[in-house]
C-alpha atoms as a PDB file:
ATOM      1  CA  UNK A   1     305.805 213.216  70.999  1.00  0.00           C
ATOM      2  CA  UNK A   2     303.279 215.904  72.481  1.00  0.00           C
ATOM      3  CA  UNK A   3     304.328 219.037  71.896  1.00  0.00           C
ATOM      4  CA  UNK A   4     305.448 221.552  74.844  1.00  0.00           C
ATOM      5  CA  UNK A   5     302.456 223.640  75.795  1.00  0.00           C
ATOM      6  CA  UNK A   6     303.449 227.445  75.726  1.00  0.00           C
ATOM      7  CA  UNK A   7     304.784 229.126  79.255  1.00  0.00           C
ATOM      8  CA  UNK A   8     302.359 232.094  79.244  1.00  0.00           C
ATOM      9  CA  UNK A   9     299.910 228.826  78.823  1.00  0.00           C
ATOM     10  CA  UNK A  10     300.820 226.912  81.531  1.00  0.00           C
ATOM     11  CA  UNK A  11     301.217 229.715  84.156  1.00  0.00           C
ATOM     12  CA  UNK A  12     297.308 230.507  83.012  1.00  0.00           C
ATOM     13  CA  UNK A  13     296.399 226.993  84.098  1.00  0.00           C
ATOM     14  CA  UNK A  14     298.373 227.229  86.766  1.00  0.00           C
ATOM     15  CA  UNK A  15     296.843 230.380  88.224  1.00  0.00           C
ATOM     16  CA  UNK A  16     293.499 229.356  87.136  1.00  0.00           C
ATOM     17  CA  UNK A  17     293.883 226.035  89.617  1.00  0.00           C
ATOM     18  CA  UNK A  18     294.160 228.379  91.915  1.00  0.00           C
ATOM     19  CA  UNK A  19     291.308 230.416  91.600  1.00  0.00           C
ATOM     20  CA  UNK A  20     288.368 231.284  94.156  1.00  0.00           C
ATOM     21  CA  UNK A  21     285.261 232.699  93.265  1.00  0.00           C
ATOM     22  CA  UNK A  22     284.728 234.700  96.356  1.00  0.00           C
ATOM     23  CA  UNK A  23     288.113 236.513  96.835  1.00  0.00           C
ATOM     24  CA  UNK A  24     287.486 237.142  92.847  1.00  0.00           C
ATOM     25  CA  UNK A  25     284.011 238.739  93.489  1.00  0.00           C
ATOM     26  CA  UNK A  26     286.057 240.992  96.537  1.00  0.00           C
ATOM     27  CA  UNK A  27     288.872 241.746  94.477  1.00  0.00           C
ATOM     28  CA  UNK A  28     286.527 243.118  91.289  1.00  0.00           C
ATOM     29  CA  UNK A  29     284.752 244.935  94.090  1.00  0.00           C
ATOM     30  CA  UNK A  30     287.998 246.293  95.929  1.00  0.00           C
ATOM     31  CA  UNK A  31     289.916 247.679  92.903  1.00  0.00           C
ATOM     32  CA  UNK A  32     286.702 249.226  91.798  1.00  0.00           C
ATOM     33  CA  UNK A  33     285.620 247.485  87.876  1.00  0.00           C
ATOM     34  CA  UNK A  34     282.909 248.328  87.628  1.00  0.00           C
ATOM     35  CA  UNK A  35     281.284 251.299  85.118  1.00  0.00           C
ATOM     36  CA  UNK A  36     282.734 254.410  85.116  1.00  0.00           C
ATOM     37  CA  UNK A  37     285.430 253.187  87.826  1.00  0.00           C
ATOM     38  CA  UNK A  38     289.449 253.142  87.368  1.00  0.00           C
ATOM     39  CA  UNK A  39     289.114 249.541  86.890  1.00  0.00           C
ATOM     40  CA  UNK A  40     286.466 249.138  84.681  1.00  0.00           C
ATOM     41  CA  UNK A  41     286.212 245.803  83.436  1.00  0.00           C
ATOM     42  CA  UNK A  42     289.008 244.167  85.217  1.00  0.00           C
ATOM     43  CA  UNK A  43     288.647 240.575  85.585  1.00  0.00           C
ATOM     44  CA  UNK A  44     289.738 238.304  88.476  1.00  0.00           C
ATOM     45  CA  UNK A  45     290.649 235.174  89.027  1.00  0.00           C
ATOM     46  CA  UNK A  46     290.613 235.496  93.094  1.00  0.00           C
ATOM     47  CA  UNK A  47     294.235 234.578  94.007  1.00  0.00           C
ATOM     48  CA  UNK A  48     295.811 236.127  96.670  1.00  0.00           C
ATOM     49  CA  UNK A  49     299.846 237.834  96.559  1.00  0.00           C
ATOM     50  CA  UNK A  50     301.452 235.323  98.623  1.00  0.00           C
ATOM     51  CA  UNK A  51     300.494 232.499  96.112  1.00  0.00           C
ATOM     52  CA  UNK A  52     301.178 235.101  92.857  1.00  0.00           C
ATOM     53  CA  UNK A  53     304.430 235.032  94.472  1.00  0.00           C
ATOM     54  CA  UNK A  54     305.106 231.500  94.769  1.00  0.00           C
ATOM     55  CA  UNK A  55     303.923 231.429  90.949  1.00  0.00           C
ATOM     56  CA  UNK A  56     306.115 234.095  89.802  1.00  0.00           C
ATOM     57  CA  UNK A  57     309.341 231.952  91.172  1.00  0.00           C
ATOM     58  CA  UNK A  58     308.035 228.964  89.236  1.00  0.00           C
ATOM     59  CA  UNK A  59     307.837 230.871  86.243  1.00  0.00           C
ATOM     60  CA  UNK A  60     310.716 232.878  86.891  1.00  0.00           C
ATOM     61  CA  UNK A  61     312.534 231.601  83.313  1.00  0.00           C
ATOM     62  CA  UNK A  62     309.612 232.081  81.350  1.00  0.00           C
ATOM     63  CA  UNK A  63     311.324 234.604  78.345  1.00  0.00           C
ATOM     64  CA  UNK A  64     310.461 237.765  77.478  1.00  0.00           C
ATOM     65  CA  UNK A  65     307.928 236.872  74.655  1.00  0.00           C
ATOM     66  CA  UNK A  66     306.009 234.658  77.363  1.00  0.00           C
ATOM     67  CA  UNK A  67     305.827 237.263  79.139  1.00  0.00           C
ATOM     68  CA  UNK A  68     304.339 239.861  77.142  1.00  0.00           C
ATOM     69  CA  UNK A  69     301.675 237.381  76.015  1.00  0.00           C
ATOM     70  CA  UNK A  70     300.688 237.200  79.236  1.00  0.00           C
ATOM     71  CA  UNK A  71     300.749 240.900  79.990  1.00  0.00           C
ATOM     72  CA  UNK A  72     297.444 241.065  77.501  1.00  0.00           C
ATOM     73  CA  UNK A  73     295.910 238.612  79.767  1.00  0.00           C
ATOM     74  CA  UNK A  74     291.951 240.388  81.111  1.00  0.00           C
ATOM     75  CA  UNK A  75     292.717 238.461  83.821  1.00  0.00           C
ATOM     76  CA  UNK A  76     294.538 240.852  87.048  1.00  0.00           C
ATOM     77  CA  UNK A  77     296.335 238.166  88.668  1.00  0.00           C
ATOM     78  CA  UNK A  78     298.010 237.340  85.017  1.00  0.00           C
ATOM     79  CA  UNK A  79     299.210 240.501  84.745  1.00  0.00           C
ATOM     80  CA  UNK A  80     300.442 240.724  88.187  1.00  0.00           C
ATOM     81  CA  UNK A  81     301.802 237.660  88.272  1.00  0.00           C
ATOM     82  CA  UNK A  82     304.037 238.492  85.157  1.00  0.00           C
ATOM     83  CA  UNK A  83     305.350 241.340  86.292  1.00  0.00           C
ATOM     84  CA  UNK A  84     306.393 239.659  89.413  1.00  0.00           C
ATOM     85  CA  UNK A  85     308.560 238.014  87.356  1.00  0.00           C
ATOM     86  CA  UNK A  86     310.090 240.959  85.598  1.00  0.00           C
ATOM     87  CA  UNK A  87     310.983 242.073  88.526  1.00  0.00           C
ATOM     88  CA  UNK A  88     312.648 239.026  89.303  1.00  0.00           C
ATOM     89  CA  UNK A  89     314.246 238.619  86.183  1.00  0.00           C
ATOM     90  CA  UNK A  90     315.351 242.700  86.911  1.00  0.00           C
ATOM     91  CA  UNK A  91     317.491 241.693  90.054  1.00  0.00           C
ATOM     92  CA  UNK A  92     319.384 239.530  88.566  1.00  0.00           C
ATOM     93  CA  UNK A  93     319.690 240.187  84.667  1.00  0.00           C
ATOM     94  CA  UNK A  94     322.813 241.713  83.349  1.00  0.00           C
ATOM     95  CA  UNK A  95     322.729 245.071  81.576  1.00  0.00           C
ATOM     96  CA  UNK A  96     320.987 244.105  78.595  1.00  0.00           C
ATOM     97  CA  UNK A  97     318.555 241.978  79.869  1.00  0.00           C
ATOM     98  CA  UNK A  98     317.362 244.910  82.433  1.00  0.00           C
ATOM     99  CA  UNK A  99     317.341 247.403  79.281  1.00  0.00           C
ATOM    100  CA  UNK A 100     315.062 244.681  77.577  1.00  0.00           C
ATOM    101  CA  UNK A 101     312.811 244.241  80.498  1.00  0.00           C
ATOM    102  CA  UNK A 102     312.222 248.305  81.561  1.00  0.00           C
ATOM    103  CA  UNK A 103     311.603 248.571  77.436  1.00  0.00           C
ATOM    104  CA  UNK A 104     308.985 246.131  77.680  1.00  0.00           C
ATOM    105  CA  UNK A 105     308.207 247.465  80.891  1.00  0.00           C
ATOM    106  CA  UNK A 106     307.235 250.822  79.408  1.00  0.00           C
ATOM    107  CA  UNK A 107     305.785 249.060  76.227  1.00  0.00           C
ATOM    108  CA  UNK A 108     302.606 247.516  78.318  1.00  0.00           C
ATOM    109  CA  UNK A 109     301.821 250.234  80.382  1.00  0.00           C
ATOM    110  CA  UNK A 110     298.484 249.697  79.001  1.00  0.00           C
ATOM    111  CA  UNK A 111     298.254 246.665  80.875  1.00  0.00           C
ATOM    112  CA  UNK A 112     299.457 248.020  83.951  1.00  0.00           C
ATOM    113  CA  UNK A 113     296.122 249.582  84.721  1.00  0.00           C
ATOM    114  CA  UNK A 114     295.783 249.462  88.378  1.00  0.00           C
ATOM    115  CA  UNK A 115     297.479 250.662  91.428  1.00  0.00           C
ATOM    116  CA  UNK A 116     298.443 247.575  93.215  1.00  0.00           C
ATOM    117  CA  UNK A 117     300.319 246.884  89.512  1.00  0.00           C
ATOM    118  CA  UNK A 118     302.029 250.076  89.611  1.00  0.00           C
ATOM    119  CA  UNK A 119     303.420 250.153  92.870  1.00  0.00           C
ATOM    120  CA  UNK A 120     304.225 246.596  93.762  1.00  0.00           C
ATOM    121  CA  UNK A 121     306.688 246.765  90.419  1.00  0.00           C
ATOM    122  CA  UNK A 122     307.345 250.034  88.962  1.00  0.00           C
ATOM    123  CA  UNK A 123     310.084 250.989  91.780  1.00  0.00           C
ATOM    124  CA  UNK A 124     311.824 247.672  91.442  1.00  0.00           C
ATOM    125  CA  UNK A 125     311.906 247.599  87.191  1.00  0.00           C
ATOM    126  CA  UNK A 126     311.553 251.669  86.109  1.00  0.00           C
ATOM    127  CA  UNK A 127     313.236 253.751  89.071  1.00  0.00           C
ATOM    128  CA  UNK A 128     315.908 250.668  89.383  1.00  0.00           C
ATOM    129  CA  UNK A 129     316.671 250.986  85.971  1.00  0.00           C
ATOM    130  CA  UNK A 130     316.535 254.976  86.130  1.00  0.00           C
ATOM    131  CA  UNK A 131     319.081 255.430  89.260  1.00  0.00           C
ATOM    132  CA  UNK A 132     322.058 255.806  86.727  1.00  0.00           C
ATOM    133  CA  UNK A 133     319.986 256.614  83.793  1.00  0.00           C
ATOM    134  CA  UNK A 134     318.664 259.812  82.431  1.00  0.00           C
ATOM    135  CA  UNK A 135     314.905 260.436  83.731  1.00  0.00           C
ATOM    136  CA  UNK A 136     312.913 262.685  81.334  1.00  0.00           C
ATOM    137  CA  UNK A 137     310.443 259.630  80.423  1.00  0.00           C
ATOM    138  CA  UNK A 138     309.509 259.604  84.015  1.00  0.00           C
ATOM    139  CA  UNK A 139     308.084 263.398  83.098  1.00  0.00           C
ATOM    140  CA  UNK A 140     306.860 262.635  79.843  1.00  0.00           C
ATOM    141  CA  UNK A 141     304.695 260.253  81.902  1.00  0.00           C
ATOM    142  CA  UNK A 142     303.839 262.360  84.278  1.00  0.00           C
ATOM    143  CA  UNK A 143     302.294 265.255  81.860  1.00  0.00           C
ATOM    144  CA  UNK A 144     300.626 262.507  79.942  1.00  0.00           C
ATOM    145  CA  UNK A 145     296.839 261.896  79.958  1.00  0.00           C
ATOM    146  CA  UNK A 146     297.331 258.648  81.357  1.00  0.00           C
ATOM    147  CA  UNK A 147     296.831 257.969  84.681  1.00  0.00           C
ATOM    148  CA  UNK A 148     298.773 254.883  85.201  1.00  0.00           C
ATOM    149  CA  UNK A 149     301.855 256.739  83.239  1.00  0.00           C
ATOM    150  CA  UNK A 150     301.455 259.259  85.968  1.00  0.00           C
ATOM    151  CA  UNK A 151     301.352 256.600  88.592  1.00  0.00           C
ATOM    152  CA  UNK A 152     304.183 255.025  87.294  1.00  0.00           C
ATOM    153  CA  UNK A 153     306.217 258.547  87.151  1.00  0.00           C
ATOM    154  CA  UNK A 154     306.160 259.083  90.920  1.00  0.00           C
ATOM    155  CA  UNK A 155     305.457 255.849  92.427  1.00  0.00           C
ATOM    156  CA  UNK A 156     308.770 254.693  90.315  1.00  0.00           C
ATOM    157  CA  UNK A 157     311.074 258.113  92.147  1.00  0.00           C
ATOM    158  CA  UNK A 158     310.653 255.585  95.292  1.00  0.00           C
ATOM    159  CA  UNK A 159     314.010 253.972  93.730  1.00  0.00           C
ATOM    160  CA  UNK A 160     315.745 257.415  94.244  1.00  0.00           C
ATOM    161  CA  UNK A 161     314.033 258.261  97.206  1.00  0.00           C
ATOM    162  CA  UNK A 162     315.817 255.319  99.054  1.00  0.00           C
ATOM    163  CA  UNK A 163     319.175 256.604  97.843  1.00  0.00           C
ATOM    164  CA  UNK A 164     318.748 260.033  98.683  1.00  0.00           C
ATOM    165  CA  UNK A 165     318.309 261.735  95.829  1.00  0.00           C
ATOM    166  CA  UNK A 166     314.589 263.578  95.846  1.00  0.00           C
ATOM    167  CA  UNK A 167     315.182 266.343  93.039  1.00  0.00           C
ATOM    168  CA  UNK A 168     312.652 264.152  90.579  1.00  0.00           C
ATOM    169  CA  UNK A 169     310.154 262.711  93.318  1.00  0.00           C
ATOM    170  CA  UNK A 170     309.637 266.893  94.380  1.00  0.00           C
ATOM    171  CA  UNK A 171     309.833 268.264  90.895  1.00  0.00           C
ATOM    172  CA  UNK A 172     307.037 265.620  89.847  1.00  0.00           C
ATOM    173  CA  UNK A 173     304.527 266.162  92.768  1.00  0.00           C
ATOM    174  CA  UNK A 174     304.552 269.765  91.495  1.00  0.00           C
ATOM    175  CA  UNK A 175     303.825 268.858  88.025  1.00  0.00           C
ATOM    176  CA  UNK A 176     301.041 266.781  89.312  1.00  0.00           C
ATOM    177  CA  UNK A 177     299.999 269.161  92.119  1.00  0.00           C
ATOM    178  CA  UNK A 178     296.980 269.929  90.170  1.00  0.00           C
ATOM    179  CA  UNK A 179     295.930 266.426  89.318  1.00  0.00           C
ATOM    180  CA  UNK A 180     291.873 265.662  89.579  1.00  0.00           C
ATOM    181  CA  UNK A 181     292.464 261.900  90.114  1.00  0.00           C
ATOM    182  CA  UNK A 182     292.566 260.731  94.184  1.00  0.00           C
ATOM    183  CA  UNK A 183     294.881 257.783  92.939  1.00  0.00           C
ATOM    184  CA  UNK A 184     297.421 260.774  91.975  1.00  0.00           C
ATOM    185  CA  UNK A 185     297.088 262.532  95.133  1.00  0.00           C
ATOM    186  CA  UNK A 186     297.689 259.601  97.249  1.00  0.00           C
ATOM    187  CA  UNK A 187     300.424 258.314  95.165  1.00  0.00           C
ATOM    188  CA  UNK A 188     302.303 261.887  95.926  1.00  0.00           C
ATOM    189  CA  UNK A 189     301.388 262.319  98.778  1.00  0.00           C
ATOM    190  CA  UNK A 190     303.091 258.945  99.956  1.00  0.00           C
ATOM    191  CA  UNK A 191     306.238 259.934  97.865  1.00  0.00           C
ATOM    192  CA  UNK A 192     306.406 263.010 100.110  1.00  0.00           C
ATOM    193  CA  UNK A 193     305.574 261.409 102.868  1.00  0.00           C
ATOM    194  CA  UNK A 194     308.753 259.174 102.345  1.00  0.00           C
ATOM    195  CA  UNK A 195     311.303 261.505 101.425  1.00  0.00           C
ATOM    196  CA  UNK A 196     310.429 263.477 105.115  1.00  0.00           C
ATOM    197  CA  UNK A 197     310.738 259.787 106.662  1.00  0.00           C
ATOM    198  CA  UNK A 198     314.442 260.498 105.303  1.00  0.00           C
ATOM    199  CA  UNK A 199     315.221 264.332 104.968  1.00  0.00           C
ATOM    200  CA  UNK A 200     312.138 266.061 106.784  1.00  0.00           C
ATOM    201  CA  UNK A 201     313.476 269.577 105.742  1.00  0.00           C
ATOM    202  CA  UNK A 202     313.185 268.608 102.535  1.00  0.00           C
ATOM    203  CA  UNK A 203     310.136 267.514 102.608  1.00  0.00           C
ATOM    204  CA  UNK A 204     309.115 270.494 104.429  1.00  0.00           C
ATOM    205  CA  UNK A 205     310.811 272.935 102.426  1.00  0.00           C
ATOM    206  CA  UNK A 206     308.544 271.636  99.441  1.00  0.00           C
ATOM    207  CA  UNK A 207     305.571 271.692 101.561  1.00  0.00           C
ATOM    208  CA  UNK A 208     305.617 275.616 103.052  1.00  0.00           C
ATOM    209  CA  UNK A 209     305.776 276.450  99.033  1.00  0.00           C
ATOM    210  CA  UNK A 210     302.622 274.538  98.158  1.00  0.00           C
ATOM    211  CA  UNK A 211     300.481 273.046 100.752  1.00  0.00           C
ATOM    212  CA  UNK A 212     297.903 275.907 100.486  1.00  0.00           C
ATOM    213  CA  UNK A 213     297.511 274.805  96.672  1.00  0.00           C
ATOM    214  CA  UNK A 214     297.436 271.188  97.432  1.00  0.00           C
ATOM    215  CA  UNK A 215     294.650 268.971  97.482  1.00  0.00           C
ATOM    216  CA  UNK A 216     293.432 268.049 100.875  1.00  0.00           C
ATOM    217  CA  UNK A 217     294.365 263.693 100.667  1.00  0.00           C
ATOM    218  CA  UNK A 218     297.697 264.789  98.654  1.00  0.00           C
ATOM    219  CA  UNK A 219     298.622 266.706 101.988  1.00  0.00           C
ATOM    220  CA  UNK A 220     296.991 264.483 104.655  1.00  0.00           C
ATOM    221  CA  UNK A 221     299.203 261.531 102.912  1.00  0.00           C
ATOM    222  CA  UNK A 222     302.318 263.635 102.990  1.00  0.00           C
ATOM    223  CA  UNK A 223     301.855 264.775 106.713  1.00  0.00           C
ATOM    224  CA  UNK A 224     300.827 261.373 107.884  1.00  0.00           C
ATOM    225  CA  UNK A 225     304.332 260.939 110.497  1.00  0.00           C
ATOM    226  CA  UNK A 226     304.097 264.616 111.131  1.00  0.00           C
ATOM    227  CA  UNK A 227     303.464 265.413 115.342  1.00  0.00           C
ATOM    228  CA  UNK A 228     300.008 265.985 115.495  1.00  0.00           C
ATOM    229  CA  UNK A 229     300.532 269.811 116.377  1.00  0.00           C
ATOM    230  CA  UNK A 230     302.365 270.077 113.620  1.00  0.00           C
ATOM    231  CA  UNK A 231     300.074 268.279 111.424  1.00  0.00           C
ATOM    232  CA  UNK A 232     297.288 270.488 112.800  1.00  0.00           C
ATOM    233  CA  UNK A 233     298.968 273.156 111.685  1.00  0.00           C
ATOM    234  CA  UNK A 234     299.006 272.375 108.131  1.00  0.00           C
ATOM    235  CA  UNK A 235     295.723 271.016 108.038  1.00  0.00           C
ATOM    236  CA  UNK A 236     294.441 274.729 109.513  1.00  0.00           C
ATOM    237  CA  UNK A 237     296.715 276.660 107.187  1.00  0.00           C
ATOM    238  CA  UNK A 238     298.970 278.342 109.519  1.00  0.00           C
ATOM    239  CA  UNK A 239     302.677 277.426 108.710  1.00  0.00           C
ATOM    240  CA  UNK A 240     304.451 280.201 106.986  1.00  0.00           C
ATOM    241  CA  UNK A 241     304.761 280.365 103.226  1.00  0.00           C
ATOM    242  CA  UNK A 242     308.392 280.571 102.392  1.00  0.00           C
END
């Protein structure tokens, strides 16, 4: 009897039967591999999210081992596709089986090296896991070198954000007020963005202290829903410090 072919394997295959050469050559191009770029040396297969998807719910069962043999894939849509089903897995794994995936989670973050990895998955596995959970790894992260452990850190307060609670989203876009990378200041700026689509004092309140010190996309990202006078006013310096 032929023996079973491995489930990291067979998703492979099946994602490489999927393949196209030119959304491959658009995706290396759009989540910038080459030299000295954030994605240096990313490879694609050229398969799209809806079909990842769709691939992910096939897989769904694969277990945890599969899975993290397939996180080490060079190939993006691999990767993405696995963590599509960790997330999966996530909504409806009991309490050990969550702690198991958000460990493993954390474990690869080496292979979660792009933004599109980060944010399609770290709110629904890391800030799910974190809502009744203590949160100082989300810091550690965030005053790490690493700039898909900062990524992770705020993109992952979107979990809290959508209950209400903003404490770590605003106490981590300070600590990474002064970040150089443009993927940082975009990722905070949307988190502040967010928690003023909820609580706009809030986010304002957090804003009169430190828009003067933040950088320019950071604050155009967080201001984005704000009435263009208002957002005028930001963008010329002239709302009162507190």
């Amino acid at each position: 009897m032929a023996k079973t072919k491995p489930e990291c394997s067979r998703l492979i295959s099946s994602l490489k039967a999927l393949a196209n050469d030119e959304d491959a050559r658009q995706g290396q191009r759009f989540f910038k591999t080459g030299p000295g770029e954030y994605g240096e040396g990313d490879l694609f297969l050229g398969i799209r999210m809806p079909a990842q998807r769709k691939q992910a719910q096939l897989f769904k069962d694969m277990t945890l081992s599969e899975i993290r043999q397939c996180l080490k894939s060079p190939f993006h849509e691999v990767r993405m596709t696995s963590l599509l089903i960790l997330v999966l897995q996530f909504k409806r794994a009991d309490s050990d089986h969550r702690t198991r995936i958000f460990k493993l989670y954390c474990a690869s973050t080496r292979y979660i090296n792009n933004w599109d990895l980060v944010d399609v998955t770290a709110p629904h596995i890391v800030g799910q896991y974190l809502l009744d959970q203590e949160r100082a790894l989300l810091y550690k992260f965030a005053e790490s070198n690493d700039l898909w452990k900062k990524r992770i850190a705020i993109i992952s307060t979107f979990s809290f954000i959508r209950q209400n609670q903003f404490k770590d989203t605003l106490a981590i876009s300070q600590l990474l007020m002064k970040d150089s990378h443009d993927l940082i200041h975009k990722a905070v700026g949307w988190m502040l963005r967010e928690v003023g689509n909820r609580d706009r004092r809030a986010e304002e309140t957090f804003l009169k202290e430190h828009y003067a010190n933040m950088p320019r996309t950071m604050l155009r990202y967080a201001i984005e829903k704000f009435p263009e006078n208002r957002r005028q006013q930001y963008l010329q310096g002239k709302v009162r410090p507190l």
